[in-house]
Protein backbone atom coordinates (compact mmCIF):
# COMPACT_ATOMS: atom_id res chain seq x y z
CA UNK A 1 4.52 70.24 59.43
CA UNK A 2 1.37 68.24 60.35
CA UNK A 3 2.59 67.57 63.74
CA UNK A 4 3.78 71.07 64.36
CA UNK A 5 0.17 72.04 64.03
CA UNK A 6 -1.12 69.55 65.28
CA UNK A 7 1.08 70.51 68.56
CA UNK A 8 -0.13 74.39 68.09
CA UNK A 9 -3.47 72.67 68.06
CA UNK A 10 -3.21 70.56 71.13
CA UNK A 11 -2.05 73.68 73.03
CA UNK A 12 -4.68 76.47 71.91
CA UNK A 13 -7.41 73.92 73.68
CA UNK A 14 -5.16 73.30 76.14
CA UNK A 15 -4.98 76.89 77.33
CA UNK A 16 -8.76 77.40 75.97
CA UNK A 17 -9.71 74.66 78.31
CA UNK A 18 -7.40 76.34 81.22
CA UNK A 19 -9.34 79.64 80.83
CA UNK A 20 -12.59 78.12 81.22
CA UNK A 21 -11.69 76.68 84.39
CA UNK A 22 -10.40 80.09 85.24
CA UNK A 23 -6.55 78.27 85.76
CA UNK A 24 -3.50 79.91 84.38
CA UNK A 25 -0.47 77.72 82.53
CA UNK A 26 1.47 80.20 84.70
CA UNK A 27 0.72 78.02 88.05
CA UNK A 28 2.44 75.23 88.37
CA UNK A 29 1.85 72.75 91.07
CA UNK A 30 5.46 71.78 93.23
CA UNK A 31 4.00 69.75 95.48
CA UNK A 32 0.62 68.11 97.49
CA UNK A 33 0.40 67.21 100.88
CA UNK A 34 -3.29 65.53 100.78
CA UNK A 35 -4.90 66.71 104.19
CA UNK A 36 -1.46 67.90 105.69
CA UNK A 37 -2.23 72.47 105.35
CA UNK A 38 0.34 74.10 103.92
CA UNK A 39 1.43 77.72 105.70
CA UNK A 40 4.96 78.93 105.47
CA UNK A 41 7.94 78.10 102.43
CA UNK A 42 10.94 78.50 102.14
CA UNK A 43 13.71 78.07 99.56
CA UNK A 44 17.45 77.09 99.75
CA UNK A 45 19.60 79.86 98.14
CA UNK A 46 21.48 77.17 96.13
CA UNK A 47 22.87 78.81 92.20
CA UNK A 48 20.41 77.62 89.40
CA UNK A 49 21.44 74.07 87.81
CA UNK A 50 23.00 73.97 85.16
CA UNK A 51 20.68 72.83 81.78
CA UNK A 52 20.04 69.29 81.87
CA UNK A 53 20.61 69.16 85.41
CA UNK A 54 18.18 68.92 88.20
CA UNK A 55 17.41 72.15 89.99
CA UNK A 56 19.29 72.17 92.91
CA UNK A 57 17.01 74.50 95.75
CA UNK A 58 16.11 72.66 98.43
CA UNK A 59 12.42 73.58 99.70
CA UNK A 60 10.38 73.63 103.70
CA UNK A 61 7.52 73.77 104.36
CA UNK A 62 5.54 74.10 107.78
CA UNK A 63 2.26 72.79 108.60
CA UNK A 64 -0.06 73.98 111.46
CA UNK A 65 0.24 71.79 114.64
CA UNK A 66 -3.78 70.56 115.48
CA UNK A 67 -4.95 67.90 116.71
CA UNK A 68 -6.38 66.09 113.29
CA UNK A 69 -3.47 65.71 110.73
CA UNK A 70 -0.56 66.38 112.39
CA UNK A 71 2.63 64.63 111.64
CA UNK A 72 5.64 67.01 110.98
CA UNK A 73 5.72 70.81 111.56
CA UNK A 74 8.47 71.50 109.31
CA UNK A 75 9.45 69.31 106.49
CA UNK A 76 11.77 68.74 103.68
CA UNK A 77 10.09 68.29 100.30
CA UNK A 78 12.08 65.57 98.52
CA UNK A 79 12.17 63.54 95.48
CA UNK A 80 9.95 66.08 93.66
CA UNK A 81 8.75 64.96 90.70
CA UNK A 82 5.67 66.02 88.30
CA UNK A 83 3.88 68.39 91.27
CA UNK A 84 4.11 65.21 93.67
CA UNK A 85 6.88 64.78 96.87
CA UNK A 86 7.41 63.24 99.98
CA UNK A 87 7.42 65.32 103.08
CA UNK A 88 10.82 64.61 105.64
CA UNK A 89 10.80 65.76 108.97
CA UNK A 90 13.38 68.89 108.77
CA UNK A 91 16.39 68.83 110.38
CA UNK A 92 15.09 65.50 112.56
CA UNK A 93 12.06 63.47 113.73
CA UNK A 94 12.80 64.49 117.58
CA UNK A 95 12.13 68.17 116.84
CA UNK A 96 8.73 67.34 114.98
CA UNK A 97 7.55 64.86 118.10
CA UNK A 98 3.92 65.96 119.48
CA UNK A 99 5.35 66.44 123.10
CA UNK A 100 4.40 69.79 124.65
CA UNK A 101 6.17 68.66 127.84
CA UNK A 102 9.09 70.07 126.35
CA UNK A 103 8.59 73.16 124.14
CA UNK A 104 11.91 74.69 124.02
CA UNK A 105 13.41 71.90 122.23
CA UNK A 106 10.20 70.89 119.93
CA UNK A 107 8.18 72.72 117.47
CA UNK A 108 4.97 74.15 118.75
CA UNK A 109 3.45 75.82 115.92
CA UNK A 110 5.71 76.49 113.56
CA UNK A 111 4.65 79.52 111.41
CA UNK A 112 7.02 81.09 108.59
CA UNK A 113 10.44 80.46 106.80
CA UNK A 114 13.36 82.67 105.72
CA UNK A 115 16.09 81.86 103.48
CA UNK A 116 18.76 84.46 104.06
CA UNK A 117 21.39 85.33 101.25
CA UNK A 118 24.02 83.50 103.85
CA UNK A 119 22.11 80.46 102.79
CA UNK A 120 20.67 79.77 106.68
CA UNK A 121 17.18 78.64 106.74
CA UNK A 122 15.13 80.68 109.82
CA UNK A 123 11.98 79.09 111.74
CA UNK A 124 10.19 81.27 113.40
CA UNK A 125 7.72 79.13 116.59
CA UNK A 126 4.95 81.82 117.82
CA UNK A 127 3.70 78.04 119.94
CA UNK A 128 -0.07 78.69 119.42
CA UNK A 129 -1.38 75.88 118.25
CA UNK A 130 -4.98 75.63 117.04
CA UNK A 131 -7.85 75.46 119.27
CA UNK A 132 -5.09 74.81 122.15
CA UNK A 133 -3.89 77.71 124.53
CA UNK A 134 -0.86 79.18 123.59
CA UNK A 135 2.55 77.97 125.06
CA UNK A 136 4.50 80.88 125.57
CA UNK A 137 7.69 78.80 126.48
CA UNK A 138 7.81 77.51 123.51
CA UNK A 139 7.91 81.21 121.34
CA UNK A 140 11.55 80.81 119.79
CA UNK A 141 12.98 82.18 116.28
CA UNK A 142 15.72 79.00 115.46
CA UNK A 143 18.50 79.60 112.91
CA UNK A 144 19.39 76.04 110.77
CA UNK A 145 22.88 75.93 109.07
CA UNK A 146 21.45 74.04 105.54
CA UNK A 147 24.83 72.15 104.97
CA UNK A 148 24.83 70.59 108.33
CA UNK A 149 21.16 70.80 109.06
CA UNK A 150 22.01 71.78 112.60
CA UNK A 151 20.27 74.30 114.74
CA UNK A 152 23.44 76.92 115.60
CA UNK A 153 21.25 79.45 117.18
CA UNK A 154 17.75 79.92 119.03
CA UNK A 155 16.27 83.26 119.71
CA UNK A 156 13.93 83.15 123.22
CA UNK A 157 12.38 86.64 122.94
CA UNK A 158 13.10 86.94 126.77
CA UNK A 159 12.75 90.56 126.81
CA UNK A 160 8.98 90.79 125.49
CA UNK A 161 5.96 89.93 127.20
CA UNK A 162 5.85 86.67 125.45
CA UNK A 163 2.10 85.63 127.25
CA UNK A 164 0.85 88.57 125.22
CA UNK A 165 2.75 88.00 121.72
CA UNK A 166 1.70 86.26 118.89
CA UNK A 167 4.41 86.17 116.22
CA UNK A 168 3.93 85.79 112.69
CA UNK A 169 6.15 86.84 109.47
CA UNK A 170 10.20 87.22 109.63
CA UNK A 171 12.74 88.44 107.07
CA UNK A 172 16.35 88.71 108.44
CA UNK A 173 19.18 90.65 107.48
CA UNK A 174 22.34 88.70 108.01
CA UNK A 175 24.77 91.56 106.89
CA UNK A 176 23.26 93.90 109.52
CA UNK A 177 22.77 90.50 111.63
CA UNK A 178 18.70 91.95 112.35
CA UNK A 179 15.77 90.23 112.42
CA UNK A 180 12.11 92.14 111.82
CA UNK A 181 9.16 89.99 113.08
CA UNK A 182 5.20 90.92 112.42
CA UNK A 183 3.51 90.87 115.92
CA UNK A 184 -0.33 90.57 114.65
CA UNK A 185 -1.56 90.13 118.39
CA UNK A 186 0.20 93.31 119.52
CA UNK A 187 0.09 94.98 116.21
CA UNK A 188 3.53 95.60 116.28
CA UNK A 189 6.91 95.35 114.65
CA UNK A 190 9.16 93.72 116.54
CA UNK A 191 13.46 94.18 115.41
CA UNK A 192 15.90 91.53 116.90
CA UNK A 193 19.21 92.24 117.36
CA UNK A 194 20.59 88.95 116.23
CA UNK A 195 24.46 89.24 118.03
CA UNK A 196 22.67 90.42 121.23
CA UNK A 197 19.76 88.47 121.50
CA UNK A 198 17.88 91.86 122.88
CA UNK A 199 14.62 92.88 121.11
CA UNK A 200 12.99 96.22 120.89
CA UNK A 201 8.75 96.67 120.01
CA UNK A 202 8.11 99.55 117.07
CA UNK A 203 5.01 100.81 115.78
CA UNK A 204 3.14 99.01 118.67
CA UNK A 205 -0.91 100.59 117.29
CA UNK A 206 0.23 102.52 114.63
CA UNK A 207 -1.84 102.97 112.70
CA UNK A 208 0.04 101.18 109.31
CA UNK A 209 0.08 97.92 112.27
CA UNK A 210 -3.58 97.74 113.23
CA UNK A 211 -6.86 96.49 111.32
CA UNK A 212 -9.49 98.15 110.30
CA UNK A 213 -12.59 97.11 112.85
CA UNK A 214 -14.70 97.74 110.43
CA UNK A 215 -13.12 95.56 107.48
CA UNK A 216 -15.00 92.27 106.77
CA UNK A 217 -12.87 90.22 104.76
CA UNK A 218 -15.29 88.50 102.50
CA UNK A 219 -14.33 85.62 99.88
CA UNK A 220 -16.74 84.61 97.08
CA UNK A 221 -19.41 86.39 98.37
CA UNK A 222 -19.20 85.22 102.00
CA UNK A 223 -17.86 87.16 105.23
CA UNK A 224 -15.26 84.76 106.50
CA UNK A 225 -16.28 84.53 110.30
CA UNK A 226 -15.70 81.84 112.76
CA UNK A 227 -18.11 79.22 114.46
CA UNK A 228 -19.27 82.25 116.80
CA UNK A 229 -20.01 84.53 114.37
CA UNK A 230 -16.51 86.50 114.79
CA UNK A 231 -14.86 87.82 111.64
CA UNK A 232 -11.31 86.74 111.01
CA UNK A 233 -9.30 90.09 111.35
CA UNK A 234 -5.49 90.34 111.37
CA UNK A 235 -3.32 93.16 112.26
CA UNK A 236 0.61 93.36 110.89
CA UNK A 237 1.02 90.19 109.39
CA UNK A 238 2.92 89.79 106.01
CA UNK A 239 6.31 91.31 105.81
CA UNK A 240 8.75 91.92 103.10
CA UNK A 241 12.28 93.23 103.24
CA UNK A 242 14.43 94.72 99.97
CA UNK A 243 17.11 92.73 98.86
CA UNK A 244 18.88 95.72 99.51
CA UNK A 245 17.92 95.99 103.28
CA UNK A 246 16.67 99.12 103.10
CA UNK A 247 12.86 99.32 103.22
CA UNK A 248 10.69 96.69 105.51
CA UNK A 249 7.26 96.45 103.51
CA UNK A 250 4.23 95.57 106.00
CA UNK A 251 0.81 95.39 106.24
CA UNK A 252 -2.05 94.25 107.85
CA UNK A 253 -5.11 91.65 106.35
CA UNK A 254 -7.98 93.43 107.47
CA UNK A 255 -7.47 96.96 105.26
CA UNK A 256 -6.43 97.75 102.33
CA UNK A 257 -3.34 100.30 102.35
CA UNK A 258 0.57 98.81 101.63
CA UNK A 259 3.33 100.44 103.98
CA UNK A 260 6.84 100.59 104.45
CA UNK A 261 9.73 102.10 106.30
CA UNK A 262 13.45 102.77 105.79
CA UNK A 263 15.22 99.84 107.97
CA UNK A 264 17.55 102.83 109.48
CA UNK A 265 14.35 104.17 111.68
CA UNK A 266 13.85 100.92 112.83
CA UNK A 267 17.79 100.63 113.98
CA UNK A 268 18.40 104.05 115.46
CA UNK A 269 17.32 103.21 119.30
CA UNK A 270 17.73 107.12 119.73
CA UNK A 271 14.33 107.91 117.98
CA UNK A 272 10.93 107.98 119.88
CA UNK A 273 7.87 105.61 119.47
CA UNK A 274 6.59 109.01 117.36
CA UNK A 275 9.68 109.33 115.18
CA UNK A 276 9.81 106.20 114.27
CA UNK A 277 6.16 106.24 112.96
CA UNK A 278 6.80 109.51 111.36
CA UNK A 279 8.52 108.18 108.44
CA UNK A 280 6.01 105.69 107.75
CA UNK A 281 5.24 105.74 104.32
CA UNK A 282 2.00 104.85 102.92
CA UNK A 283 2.81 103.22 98.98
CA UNK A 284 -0.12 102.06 97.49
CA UNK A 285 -3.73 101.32 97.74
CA UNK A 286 -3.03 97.33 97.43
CA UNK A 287 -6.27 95.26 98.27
CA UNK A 288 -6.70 92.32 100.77
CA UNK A 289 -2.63 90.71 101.32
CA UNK A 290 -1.88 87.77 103.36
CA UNK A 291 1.79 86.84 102.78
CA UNK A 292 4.36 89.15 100.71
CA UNK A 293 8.58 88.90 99.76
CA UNK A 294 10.70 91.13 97.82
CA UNK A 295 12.40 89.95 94.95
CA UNK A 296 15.99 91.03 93.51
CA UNK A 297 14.33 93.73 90.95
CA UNK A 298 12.43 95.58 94.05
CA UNK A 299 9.07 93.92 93.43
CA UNK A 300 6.80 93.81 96.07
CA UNK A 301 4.46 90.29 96.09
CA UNK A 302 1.06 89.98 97.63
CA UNK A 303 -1.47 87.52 97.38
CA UNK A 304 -4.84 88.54 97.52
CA UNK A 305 -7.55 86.05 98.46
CA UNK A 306 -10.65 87.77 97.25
CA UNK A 307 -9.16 87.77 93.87
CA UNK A 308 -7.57 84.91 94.35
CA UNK A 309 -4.58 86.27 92.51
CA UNK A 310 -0.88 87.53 93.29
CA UNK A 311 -0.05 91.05 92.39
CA UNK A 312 3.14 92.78 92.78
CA UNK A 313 4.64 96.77 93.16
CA UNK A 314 7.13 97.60 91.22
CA UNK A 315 9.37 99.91 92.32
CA UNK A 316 8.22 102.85 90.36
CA UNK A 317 4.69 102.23 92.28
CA UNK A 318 2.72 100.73 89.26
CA UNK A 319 0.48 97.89 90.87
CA UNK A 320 0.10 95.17 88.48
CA UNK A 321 -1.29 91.24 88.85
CA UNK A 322 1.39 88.61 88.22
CA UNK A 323 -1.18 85.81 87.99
CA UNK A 324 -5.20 85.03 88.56
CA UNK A 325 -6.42 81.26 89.29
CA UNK A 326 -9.01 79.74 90.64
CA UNK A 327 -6.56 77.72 92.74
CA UNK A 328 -4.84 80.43 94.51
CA UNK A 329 -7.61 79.36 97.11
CA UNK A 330 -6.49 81.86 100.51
CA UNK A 331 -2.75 82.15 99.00
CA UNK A 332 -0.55 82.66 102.07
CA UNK A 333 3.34 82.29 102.38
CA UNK A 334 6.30 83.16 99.49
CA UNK A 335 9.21 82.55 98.93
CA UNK A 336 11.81 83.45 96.19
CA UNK A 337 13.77 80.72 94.29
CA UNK A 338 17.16 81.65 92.78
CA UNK A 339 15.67 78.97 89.82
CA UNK A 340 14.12 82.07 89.09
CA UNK A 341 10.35 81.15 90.34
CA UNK A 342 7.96 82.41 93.11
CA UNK A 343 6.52 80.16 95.27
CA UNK A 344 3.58 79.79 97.16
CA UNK A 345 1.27 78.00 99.56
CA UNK A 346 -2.26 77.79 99.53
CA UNK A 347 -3.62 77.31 103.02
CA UNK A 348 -7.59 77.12 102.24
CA UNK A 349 -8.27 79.36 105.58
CA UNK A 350 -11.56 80.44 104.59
CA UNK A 351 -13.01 76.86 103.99
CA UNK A 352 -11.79 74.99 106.71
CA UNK A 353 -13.98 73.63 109.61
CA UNK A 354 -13.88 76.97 111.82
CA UNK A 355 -15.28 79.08 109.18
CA UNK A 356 -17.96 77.12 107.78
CA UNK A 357 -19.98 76.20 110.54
CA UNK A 358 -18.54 72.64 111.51
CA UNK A 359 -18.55 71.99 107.70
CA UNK A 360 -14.78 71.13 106.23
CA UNK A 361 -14.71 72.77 102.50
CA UNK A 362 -11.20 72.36 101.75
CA UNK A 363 -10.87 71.41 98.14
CA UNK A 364 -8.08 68.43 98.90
CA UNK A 365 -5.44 67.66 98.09
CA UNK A 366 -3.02 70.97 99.73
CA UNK A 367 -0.86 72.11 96.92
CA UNK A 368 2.39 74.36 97.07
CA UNK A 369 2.36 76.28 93.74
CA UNK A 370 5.41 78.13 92.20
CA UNK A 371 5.34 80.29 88.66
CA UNK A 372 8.08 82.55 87.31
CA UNK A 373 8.98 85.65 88.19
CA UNK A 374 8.21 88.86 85.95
């Protein structure tokens, strides 16, 4: 009995002492990757383990090719143990090499992740790396089988005006074998047709794909702008697809407003630019998103940076917050874990170098977080 409460004991100011710091139990940290900034995850499709096994979901992460830091654009996170990890070069050491000489067969930039419910882990390569002009020979979308962790298929975009793209989310649908793509720079959907190759541009200025001009996106009281006094503003960006491939959620950073479409408007090549964006529909008044993912229920996640928080809608359009930390410091990419946990990287956007004057902010080390799902 004593040690029973002196266990309840132990926890109340453990959690007392968690509030005060304004960190939630509900956060747990996967990984850290010291200097090395987190942006897209992803999360092998494995079933859960069994109890008193080892979970068995393999996780990727990619990191931002620049010229400080840079190592490994997409890497394996192995022998986790107690929120630590070492980072692998995914699937091999040739594809990670710094060599810009030959940018169809290396990674450029390597942006965001999708695990599809085949089990194939997708890369998506917009090649614009930081403070370097973009390579557009690079752009590619790669498919990796995970039980041979060999690259079957790689997705060129030949079809688009790849010199003015700048590619960002993807979510893929491997029974309809389609992949939808956020185009930021274009402010655009794009849908890949992924037994084809051919690509098709939707929703190119809508009005659901473009910023607000007039939408400062301001973090703890500051206006996050860039060394020349030019606020960071993002059109489309996050994406999220149903489990049930039939709505694509989207939205862009700078405004507020969640959309989403039925995936059958964005496959019926007989309907006009203007049909199409007819049966937008506008779901919720959502706050400042970065990344988002569906889960199996018909959640919706967002992280919001402001808030530093990750809300979700539900699918009866109730907005609610699934957790609030003073970690969640600009909390970008998701992905879902059939371990049945949400994870999440936390790139520190807003207090790097660019937007703090030539000052570096970044509280170190660069975590990937994960907590469970509702």
């Amino acid at each position: 009995m004593k040690i029973t409460l002196l266990s309840g004991i132990m926890t109340l100011i453990s959690l007392s002492l968690s509030a005060q710091s304004g960190q939630s139990p509900a956060l747990e940290t996967v990984a850290e990757f010291g200097k090395h900034q987190p942006i897209g995850v992803g999360v092998s499709q494995e079933q859960p383990a069994s109890p008193g096994r080892s979970s068995p979901e393999r996780i990727f992460v990619t990191f931002p090719k620049s010229k400080q830091n840079y190592d490994y654009g997409l890497a394996e996170i192995v022998n986790r143990k107690d929120g630590t990890g070492e980072r692998r070069p995914y699937p091999n050491a040739e594809w990670n090499q710094w060599d810009s000489l030959n940018p169809q067969n290396r990674f450029i930039n390597v942006q965001a992740l999708f695990v599809d419910q085949t089990n194939a882990l997708w890369v998506l390569d917009p090649a614009n790396p930081a403070d370097q002009p973009p390579i557009s020979a690079g752009i590619k979308l790669m498919k990796i089988n995970l039980a041979t962790n060999q690259v079957e298929k790689i997705y060129r975009f030949d079809d688009l005006p790849r010199e003015r793209m700048g590619l960002n989310d993807v979510q893929v649908d491997a029974r309809r074998q389609v992949a939808y793509l956020s185009d930021p720079k274009r402010s655009a959907i794009v849908v890949l047709d992924l037994k084809t190759s051919k690509s098709r541009t939707l929703l190119e200025g809508d009005k659901s794909t473009k910023a607000d001009p007039d939408f400062i996106l301001t973090i703890d009281g500051q206006a996050v702008k860039d060394d020349k006094g030019r606020p960071f503003s993002s059109n489309v960006n996050g994406i999220a697809l149903t489990r049930d491939f039939t709505y694509l959620y989207y939205r862009a950073i700078n405004q507020t407003k969640l959309y989403r479409i039925a995936t059958e408007y964005l496959n019926n090549p007989a309907l006009s630019p203007a049909e199409v964006a007819s049966h937008v529909e506008t779901m919720a008044e959502a706050g400042v998103s970065h990344g988002m993912v569906a889960d199996a229920k018909g959640n919706v996640f967002m992280t919001n940076s402001p808030d530093k928080a990750v809300r979700y809608l539900t699918p009866d359009r109730q907005l609610k917050t699934l957790v609030r930390d003073s970690r969640l410091l600009w909390p970008d990419s998701f992905a879902v874990g059939s371990d049945g946990y949400l994870y999440l990287t936390a790139a520190q956007i807003q207090r790097t170098k660019r937007y703090n004057n030539g000052q570096d902010k970044v509280d170190y080390p660069f975590r990937l977080y994960r907590m469970k799902l509702p």
